[in-house]
Protein backbone atom coordinates (compact mmCIF):
# COMPACT_ATOMS: atom_id res chain seq x y z
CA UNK A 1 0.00 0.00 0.00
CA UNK A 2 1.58 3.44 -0.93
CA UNK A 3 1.69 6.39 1.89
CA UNK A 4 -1.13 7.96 -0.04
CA UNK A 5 -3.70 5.37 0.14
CA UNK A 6 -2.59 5.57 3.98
CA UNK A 7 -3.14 9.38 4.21
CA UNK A 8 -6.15 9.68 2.55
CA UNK A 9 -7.96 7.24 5.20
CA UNK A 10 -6.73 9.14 7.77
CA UNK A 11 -7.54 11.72 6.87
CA UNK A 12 -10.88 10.86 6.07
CA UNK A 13 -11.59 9.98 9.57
CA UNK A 14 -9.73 13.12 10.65
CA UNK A 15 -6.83 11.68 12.14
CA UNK A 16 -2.95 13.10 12.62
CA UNK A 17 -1.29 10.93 9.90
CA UNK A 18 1.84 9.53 12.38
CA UNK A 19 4.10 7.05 11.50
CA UNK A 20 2.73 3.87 13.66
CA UNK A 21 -0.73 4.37 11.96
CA UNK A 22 0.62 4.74 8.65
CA UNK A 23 2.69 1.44 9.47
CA UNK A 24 0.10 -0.49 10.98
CA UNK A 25 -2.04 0.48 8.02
CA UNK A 26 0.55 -0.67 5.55
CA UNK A 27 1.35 -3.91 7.45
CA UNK A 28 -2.61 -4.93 7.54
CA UNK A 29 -3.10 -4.18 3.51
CA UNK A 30 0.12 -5.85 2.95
CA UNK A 31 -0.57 -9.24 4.48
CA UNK A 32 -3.52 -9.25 2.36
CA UNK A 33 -5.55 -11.59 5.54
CA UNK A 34 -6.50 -11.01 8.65
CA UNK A 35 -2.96 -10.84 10.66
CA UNK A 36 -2.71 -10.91 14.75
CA UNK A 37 -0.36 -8.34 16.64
CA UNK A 38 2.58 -10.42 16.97
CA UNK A 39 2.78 -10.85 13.30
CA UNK A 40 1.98 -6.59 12.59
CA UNK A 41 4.86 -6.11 15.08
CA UNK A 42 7.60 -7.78 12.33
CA UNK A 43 5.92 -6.16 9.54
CA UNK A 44 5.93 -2.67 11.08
CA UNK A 45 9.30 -0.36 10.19
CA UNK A 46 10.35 1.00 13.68
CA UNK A 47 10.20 0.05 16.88
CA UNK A 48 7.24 1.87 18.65
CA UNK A 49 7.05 1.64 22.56
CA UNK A 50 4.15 -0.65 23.48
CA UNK A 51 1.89 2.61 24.84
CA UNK A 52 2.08 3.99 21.60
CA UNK A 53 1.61 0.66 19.30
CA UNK A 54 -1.83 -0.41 21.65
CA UNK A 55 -3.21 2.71 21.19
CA UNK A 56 -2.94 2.88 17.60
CA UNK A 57 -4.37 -0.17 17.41
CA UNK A 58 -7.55 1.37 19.84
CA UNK A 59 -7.99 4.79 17.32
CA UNK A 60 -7.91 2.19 14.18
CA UNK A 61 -10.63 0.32 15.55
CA UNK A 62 -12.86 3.32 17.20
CA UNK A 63 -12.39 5.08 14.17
CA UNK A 64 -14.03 2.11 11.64
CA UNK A 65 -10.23 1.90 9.70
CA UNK A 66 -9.47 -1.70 11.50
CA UNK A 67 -11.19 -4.47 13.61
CA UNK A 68 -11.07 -7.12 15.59
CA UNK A 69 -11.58 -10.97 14.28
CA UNK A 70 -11.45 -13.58 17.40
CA UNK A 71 -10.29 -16.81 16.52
CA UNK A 72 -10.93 -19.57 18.80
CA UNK A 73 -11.70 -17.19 21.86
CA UNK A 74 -8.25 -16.70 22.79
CA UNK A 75 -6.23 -14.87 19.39
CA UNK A 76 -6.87 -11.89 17.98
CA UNK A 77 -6.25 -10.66 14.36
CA UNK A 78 -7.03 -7.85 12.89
CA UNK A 79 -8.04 -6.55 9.30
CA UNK A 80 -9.06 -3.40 7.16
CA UNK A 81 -12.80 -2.53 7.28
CA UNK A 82 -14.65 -3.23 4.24
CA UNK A 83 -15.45 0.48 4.63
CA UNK A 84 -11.89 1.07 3.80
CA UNK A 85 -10.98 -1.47 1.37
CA UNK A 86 -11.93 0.59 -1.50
CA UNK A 87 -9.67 3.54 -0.99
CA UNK A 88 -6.68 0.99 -1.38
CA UNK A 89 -7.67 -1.20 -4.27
């Protein structure tokens, strides 16, 4: 996904384009499924302090840009919004 695909969600939804969303972003359209944090974490350029990664993670979802798929009742993966899909495709 290019940076502009990235900054045009945001700023759809109004939100300060930073480098952890644009990352996160990036890392979820790349993987092309739904991906769980461990996995974003090696995908994402930069090392973000743990504060700063979880609530990235909690904007994406309140905003619509990401959510939350529970697998088996105990992981969590994540994936764009079919809201959002269209603005990268």
């Amino acid at each position: 996904m290019d940076k502009q695909n990235t900054r045009e969600i945001l700023q759809k939804h109004n939100l300060v384009r930073t480098s952890c969303r644009q990352s996160i972003i990036s890392a979820i359209v790349g993987a092309g499924t739904a991906v769980s944090e461990e996995e974003i974490k090696t995908m994402v350029e930069g090392s973000y302090d743990r504060t700063t990664f979880y609530r990235t993670f909690k904007t994406l979802i309140e905003n619509g840009i990401i959510h939350k798929i529970v697998v088996d009742n105990h992981l969590v993966k994540y994936a764009l919004s079919e809201s959002e899909k269209e603005a990268v495709e």
